[in-house]
N, C-alpha and C. Protein backbone atom coordinates (compact mmCIF):
# COMPACT_ATOMS: atom_id res chain seq x y z
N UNK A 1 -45.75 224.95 313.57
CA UNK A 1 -45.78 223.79 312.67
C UNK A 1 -45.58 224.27 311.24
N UNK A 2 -44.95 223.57 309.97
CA UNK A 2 -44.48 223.75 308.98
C UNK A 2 -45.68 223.78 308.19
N UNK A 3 -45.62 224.33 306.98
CA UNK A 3 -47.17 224.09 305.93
C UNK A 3 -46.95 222.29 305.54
N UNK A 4 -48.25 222.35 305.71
CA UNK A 4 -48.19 220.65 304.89
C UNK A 4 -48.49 220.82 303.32
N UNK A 5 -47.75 219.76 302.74
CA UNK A 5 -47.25 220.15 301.26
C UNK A 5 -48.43 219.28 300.81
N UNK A 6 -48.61 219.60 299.52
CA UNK A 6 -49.95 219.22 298.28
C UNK A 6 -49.34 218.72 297.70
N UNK A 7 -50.21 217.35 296.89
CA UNK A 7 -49.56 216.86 295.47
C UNK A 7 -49.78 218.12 294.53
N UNK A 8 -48.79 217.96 293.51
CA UNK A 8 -49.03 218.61 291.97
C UNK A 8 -47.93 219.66 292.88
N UNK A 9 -47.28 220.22 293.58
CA UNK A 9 -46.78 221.07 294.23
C UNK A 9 -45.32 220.77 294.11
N UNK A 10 -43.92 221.29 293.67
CA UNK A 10 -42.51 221.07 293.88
C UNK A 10 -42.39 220.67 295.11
N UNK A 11 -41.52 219.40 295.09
CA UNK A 11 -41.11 218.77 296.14
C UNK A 11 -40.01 219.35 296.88
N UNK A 12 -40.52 219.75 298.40
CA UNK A 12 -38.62 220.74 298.75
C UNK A 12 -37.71 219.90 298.45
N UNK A 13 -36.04 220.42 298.27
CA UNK A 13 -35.25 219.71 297.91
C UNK A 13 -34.66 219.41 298.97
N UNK A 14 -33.90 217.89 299.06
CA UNK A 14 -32.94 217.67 300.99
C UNK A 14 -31.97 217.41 300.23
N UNK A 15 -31.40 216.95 301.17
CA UNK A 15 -29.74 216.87 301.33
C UNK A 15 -29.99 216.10 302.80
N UNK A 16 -29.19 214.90 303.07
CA UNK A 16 -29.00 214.66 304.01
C UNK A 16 -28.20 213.11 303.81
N UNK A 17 -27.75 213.12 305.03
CA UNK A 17 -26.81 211.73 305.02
C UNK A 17 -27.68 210.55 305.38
N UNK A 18 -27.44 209.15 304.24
CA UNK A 18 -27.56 208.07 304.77
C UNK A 18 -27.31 207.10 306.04
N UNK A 19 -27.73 205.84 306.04
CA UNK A 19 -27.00 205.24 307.13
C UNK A 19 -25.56 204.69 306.53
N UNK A 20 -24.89 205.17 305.29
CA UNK A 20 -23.60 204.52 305.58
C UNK A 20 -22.67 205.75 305.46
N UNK A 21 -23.59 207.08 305.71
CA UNK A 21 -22.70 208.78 306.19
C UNK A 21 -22.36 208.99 304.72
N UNK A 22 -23.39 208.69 303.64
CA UNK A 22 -23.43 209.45 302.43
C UNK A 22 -24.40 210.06 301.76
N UNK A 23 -23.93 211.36 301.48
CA UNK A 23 -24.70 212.36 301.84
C UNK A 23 -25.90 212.15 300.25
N UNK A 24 -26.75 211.90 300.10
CA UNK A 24 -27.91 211.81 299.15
C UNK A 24 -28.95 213.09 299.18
N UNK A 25 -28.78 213.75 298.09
CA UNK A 25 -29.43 214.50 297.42
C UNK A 25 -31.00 214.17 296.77
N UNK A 26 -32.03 214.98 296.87
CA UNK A 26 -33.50 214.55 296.20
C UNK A 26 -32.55 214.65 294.30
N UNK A 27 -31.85 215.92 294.10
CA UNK A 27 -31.52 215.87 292.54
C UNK A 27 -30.51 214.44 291.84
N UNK A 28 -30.11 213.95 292.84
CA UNK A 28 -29.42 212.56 292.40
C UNK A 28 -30.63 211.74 291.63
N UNK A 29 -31.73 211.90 291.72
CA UNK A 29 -32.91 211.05 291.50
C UNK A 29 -33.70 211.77 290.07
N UNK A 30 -33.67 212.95 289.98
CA UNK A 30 -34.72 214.01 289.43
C UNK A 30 -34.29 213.64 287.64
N UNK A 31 -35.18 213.23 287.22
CA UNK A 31 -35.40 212.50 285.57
C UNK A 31 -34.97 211.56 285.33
N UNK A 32 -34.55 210.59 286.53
CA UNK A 32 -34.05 209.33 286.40
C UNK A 32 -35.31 208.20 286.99
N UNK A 33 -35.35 208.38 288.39
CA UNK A 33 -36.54 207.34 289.28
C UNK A 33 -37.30 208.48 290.09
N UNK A 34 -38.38 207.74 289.95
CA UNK A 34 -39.43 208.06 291.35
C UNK A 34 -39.13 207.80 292.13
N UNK A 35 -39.64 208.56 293.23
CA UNK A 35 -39.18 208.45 294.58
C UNK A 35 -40.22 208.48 295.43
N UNK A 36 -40.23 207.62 296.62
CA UNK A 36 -40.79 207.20 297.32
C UNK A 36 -40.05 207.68 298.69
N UNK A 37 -40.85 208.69 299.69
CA UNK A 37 -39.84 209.17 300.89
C UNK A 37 -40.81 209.16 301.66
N UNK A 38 -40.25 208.17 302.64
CA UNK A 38 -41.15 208.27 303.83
C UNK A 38 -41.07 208.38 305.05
N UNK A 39 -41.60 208.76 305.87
CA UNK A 39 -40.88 209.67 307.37
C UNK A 39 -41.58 208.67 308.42
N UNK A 40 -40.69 208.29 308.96
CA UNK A 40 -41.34 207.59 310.43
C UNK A 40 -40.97 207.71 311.50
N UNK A 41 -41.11 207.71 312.60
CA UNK A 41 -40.87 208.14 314.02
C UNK A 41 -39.57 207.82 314.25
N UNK A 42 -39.34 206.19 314.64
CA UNK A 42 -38.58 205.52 315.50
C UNK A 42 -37.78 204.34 314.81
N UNK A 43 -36.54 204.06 314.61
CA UNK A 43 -35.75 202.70 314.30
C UNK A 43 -36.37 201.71 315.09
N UNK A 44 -36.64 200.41 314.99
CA UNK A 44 -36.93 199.68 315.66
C UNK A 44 -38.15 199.23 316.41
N UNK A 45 -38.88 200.34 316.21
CA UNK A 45 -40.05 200.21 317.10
C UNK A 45 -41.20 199.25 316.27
N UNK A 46 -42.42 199.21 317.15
CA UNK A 46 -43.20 197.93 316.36
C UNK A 46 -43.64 198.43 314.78
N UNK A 47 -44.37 199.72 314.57
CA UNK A 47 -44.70 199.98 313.62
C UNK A 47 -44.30 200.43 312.33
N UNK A 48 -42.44 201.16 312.93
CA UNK A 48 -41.64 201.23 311.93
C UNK A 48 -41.00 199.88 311.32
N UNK A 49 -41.19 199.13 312.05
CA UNK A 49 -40.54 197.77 311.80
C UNK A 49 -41.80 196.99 310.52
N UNK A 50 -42.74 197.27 311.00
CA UNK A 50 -43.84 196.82 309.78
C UNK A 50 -43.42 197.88 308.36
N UNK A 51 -43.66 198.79 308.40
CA UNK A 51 -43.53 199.67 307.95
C UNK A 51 -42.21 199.64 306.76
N UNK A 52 -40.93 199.32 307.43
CA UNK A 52 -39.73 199.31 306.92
C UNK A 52 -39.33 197.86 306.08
N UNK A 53 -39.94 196.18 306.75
CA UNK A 53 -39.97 195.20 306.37
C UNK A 53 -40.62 195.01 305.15
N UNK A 54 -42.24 195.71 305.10
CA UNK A 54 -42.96 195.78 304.04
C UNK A 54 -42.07 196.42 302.61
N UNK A 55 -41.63 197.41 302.63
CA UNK A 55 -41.25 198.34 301.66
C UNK A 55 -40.04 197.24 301.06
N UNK A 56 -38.88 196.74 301.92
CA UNK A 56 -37.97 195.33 301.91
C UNK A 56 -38.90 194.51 301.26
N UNK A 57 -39.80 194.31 301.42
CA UNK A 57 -40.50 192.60 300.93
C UNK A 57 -40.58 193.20 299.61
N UNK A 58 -41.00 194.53 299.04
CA UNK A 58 -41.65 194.89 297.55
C UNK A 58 -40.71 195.69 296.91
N UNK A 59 -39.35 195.42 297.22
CA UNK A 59 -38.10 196.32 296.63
C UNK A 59 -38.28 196.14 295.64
N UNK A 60 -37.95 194.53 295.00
CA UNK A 60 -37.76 194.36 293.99
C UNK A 60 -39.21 195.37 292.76
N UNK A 61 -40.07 195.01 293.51
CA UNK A 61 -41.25 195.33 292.38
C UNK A 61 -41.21 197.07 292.27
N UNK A 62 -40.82 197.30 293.59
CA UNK A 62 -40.25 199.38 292.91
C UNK A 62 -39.71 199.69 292.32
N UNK A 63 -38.40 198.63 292.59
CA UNK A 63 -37.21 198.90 291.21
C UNK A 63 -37.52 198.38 290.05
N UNK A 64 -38.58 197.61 289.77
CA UNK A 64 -39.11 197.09 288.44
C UNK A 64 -39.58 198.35 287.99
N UNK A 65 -40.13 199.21 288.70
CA UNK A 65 -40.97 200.43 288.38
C UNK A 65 -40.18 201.38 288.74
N UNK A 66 -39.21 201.55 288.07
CA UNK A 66 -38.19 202.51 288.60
C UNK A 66 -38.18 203.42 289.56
N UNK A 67 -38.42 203.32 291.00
CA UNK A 67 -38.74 203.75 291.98
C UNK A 67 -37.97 203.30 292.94
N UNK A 68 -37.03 204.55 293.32
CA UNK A 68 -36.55 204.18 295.14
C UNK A 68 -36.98 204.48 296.06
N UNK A 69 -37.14 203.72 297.25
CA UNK A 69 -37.19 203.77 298.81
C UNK A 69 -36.48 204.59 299.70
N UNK A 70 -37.12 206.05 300.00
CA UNK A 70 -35.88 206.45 301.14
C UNK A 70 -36.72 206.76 302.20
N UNK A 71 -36.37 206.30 303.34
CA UNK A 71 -36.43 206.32 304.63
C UNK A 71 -36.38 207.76 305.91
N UNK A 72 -36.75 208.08 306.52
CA UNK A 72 -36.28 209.47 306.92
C UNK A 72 -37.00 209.61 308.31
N UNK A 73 -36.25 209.24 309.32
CA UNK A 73 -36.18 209.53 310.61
C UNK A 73 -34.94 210.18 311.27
N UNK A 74 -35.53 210.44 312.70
CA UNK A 74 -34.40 211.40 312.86
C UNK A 74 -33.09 210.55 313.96
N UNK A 75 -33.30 209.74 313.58
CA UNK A 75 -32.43 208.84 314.28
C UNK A 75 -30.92 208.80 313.37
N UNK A 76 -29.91 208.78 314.20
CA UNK A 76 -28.72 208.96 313.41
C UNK A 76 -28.11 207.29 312.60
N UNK A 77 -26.82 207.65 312.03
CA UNK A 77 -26.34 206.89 311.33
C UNK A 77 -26.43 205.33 311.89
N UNK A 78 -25.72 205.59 312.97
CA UNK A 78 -25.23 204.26 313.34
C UNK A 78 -26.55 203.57 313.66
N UNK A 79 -27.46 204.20 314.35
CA UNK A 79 -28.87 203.71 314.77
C UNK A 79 -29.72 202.80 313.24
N UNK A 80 -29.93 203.30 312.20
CA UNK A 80 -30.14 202.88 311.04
C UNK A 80 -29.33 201.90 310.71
N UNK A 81 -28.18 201.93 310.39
CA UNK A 81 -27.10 200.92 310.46
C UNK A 81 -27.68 199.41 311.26
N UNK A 82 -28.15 199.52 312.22
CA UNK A 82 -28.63 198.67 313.31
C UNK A 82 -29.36 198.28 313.15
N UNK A 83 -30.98 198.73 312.72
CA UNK A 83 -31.88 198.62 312.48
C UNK A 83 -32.04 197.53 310.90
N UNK A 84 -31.21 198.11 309.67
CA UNK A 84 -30.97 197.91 308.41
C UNK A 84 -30.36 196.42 309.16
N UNK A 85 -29.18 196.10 309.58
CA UNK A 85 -28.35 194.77 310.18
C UNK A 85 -29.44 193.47 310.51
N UNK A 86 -30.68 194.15 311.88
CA UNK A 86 -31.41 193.57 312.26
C UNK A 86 -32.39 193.00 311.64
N UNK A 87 -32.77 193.89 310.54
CA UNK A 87 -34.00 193.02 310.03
C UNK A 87 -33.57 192.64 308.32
N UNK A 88 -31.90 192.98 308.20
CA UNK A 88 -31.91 192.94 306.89
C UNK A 88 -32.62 193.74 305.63
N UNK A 89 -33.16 195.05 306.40
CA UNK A 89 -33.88 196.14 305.16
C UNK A 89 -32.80 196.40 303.84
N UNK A 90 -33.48 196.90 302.99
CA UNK A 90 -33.34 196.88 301.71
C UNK A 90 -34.17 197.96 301.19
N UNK A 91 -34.02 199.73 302.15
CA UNK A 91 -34.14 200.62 302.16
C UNK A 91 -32.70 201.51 302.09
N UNK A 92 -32.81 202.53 301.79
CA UNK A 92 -32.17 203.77 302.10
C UNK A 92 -32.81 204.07 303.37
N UNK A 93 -31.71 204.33 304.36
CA UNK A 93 -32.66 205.32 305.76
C UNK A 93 -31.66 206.51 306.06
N UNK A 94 -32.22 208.20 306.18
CA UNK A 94 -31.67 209.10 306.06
C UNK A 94 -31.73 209.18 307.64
N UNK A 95 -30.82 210.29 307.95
CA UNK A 95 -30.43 210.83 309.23
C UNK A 95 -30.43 212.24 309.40
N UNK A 96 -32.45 212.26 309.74
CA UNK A 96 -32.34 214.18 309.53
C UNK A 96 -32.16 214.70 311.19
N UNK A 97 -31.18 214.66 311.99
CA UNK A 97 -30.82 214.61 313.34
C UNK A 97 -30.99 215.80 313.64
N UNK A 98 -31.19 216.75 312.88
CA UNK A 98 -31.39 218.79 313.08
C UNK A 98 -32.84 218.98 312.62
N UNK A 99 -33.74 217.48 312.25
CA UNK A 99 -34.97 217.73 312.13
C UNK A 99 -35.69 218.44 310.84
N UNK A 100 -34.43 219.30 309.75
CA UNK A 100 -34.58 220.30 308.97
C UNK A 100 -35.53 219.78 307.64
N UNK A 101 -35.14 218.42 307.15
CA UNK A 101 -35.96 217.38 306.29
C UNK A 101 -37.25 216.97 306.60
N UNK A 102 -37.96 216.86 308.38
CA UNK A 102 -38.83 216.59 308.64
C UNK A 102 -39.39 218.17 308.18
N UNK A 103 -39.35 219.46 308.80
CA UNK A 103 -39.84 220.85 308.82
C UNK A 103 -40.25 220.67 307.50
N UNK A 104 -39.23 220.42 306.60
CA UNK A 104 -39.51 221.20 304.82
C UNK A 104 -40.56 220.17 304.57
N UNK A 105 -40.86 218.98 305.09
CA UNK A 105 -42.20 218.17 304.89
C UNK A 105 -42.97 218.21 305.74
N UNK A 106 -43.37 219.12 306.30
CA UNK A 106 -44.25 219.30 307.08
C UNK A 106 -44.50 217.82 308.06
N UNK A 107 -43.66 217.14 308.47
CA UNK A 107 -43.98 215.63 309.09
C UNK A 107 -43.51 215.86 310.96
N UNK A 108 -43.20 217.43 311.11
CA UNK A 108 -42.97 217.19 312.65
C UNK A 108 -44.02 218.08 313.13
N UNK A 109 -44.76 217.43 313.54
CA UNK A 109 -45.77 217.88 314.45
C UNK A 109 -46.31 217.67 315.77
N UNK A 110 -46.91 218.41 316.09
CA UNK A 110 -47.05 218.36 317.77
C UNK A 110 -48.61 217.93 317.86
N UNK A 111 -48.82 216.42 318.33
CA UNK A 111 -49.92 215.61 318.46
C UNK A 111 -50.07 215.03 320.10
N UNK A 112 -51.52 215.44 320.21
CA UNK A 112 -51.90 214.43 321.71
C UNK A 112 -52.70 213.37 321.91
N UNK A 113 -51.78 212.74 322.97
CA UNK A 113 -52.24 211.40 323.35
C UNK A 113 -52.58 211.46 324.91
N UNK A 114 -53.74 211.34 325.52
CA UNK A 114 -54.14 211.28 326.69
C UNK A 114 -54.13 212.06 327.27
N UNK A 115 -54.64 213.53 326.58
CA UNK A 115 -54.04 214.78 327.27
C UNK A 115 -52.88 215.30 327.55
N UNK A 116 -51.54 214.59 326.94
CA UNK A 116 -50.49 215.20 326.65
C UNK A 116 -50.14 215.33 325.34
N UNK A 117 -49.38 216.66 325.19
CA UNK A 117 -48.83 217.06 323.87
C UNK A 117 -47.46 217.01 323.88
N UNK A 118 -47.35 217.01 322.86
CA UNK A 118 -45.61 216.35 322.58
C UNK A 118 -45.48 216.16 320.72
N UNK A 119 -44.32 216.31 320.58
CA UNK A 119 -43.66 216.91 318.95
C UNK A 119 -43.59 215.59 318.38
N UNK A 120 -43.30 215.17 317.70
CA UNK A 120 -43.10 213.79 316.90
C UNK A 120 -43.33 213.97 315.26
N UNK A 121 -42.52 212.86 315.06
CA UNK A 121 -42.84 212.89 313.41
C UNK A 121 -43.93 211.66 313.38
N UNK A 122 -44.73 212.59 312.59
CA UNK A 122 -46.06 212.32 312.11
C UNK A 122 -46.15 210.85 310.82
N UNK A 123 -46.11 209.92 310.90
CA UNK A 123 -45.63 208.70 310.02
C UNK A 123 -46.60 208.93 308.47
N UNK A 124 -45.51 209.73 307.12
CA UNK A 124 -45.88 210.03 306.35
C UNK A 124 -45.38 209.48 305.13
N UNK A 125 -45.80 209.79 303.90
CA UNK A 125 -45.25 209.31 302.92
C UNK A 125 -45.24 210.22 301.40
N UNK A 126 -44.40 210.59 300.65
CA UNK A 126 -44.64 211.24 299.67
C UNK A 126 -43.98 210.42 298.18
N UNK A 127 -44.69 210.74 296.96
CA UNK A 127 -44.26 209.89 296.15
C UNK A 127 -43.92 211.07 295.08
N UNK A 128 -42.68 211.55 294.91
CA UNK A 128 -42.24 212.26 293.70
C UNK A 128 -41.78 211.99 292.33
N UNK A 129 -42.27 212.69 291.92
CA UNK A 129 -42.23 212.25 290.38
C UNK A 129 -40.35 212.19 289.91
N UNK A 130 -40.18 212.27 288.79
CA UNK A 130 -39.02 212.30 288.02
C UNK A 130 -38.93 213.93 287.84
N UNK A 131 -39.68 214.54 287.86
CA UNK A 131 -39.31 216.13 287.42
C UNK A 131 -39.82 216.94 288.84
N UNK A 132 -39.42 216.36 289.76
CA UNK A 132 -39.55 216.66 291.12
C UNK A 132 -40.66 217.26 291.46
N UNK A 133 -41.93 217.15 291.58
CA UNK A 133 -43.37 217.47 291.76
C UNK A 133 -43.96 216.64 292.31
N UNK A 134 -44.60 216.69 293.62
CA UNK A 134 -45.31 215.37 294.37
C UNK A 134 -46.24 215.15 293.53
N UNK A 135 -46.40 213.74 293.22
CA UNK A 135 -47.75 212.93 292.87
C UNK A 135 -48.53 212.37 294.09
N UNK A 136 -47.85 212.58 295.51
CA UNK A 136 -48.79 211.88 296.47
C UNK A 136 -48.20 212.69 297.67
N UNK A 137 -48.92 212.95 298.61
CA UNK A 137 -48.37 213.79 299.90
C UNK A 137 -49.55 213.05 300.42
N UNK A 138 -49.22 212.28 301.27
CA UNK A 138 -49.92 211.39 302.74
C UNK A 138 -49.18 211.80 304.19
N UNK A 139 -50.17 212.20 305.01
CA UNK A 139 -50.02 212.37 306.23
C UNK A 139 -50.56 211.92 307.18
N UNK A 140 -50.20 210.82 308.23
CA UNK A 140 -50.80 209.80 309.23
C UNK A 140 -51.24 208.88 309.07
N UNK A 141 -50.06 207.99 308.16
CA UNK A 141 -50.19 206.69 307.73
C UNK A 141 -50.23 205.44 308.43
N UNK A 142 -51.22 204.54 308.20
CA UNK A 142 -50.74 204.15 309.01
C UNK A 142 -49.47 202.55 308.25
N UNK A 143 -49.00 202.02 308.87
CA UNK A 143 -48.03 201.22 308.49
C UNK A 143 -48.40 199.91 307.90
N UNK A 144 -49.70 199.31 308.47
CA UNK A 144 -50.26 198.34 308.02
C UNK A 144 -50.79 198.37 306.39
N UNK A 145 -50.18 197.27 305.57
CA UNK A 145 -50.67 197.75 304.48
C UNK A 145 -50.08 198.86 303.49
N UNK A 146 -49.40 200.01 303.76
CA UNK A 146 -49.28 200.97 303.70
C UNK A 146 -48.04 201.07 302.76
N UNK A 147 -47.09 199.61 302.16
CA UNK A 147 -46.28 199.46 301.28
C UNK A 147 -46.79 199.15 300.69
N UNK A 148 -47.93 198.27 300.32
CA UNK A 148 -48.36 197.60 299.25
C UNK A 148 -48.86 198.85 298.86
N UNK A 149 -50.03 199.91 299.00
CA UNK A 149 -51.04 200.85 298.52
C UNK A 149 -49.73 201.72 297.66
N UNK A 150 -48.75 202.01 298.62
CA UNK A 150 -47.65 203.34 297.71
C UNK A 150 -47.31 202.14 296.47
N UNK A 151 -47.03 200.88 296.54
CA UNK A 151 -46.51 200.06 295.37
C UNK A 151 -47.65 200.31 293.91
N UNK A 152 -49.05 200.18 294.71
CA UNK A 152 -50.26 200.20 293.80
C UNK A 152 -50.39 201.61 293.39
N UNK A 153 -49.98 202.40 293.70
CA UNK A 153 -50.12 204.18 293.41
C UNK A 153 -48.86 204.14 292.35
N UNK A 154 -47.94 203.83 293.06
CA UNK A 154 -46.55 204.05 291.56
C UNK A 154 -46.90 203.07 290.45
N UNK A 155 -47.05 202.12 290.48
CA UNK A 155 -47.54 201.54 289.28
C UNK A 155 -48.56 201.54 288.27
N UNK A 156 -49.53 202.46 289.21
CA UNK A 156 -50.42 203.49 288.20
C UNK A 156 -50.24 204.74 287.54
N UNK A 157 -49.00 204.88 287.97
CA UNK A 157 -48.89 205.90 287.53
C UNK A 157 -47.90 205.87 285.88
N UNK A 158 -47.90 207.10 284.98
CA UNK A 158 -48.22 207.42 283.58
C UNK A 158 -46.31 207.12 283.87
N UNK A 159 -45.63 206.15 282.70
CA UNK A 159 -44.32 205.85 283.02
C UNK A 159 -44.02 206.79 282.13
């Protein structure tokens, strides 16, 4: 398992492709907006779907607070594409399909349920500053709720 990262700590840097196969950089962002990156299991499923709708319902108020939404499962392009279609999100969703974006955030981990173990990404959230340094590293979030609290954390924070 990867180290799990600390606030106040440099945020690793990614690289990885969107759902419309363009490739987005963490430095596209760095002294411009905060960033908000959050890792969830599955497209579609019940909790990413809370999870992904919520963050959609409070776009507008991130981008009031100069703050973007990026998304980061390991589900590929077209899958996001689908997902984004279906519920109409109003996220960025990345496509870390080699897993390499989950590792450098420590979000793939191997957790058990009923006496079985098995790898999964761990449903997390990190909130980076403008000079690329986490202000928030959350691990085992849960989805309920869980847009509004990151909305109430960036807006406290020193603009």
């Amino acid at each position: 398992m990867s180290q799990l990262l600390e606030k106040n700590q440099e945020a690793p840097f990614f690289r990885a492709v969107n759902q419309d196969n363009k490739m987005i950089y963490l430095s596209d962002y760095q002294g411009e907006k905060t960033v908000v990156l959050y890792f969830y299991p599955k497209d579609d499923t019940p909790g990413c779907s809370i999870e992904a709708n919520d963050f959609t319902a409070l776009a507008a108020e991130f981008a009031a607070a100069n703050t973007v939404i990026v998304g980061v499962s390991k589900d590929d392009c077209e899958s996001h594409r689908a997902f984004i279609a279906k519920y109409g999100l109003n996220v960025q969703l990345l496509a870390d399909t080699d897993g390499a974006l989950c590792d450098s955030y420590g979000t793939w981990q191997e957790v058990e349920k009923d006496g079985i173990k098995k790898w999964k990404i761990v449903r997390s959230t990190f909130i980076i500053g403008k000079d690329g340094k986490l202000l928030e590293a959350m691990y085992g979030v849960s989805p309920d709720g869980h847009a509004q609290a990151v909305l109430d954390i960036v807006k406290s924070l020193p603009v």
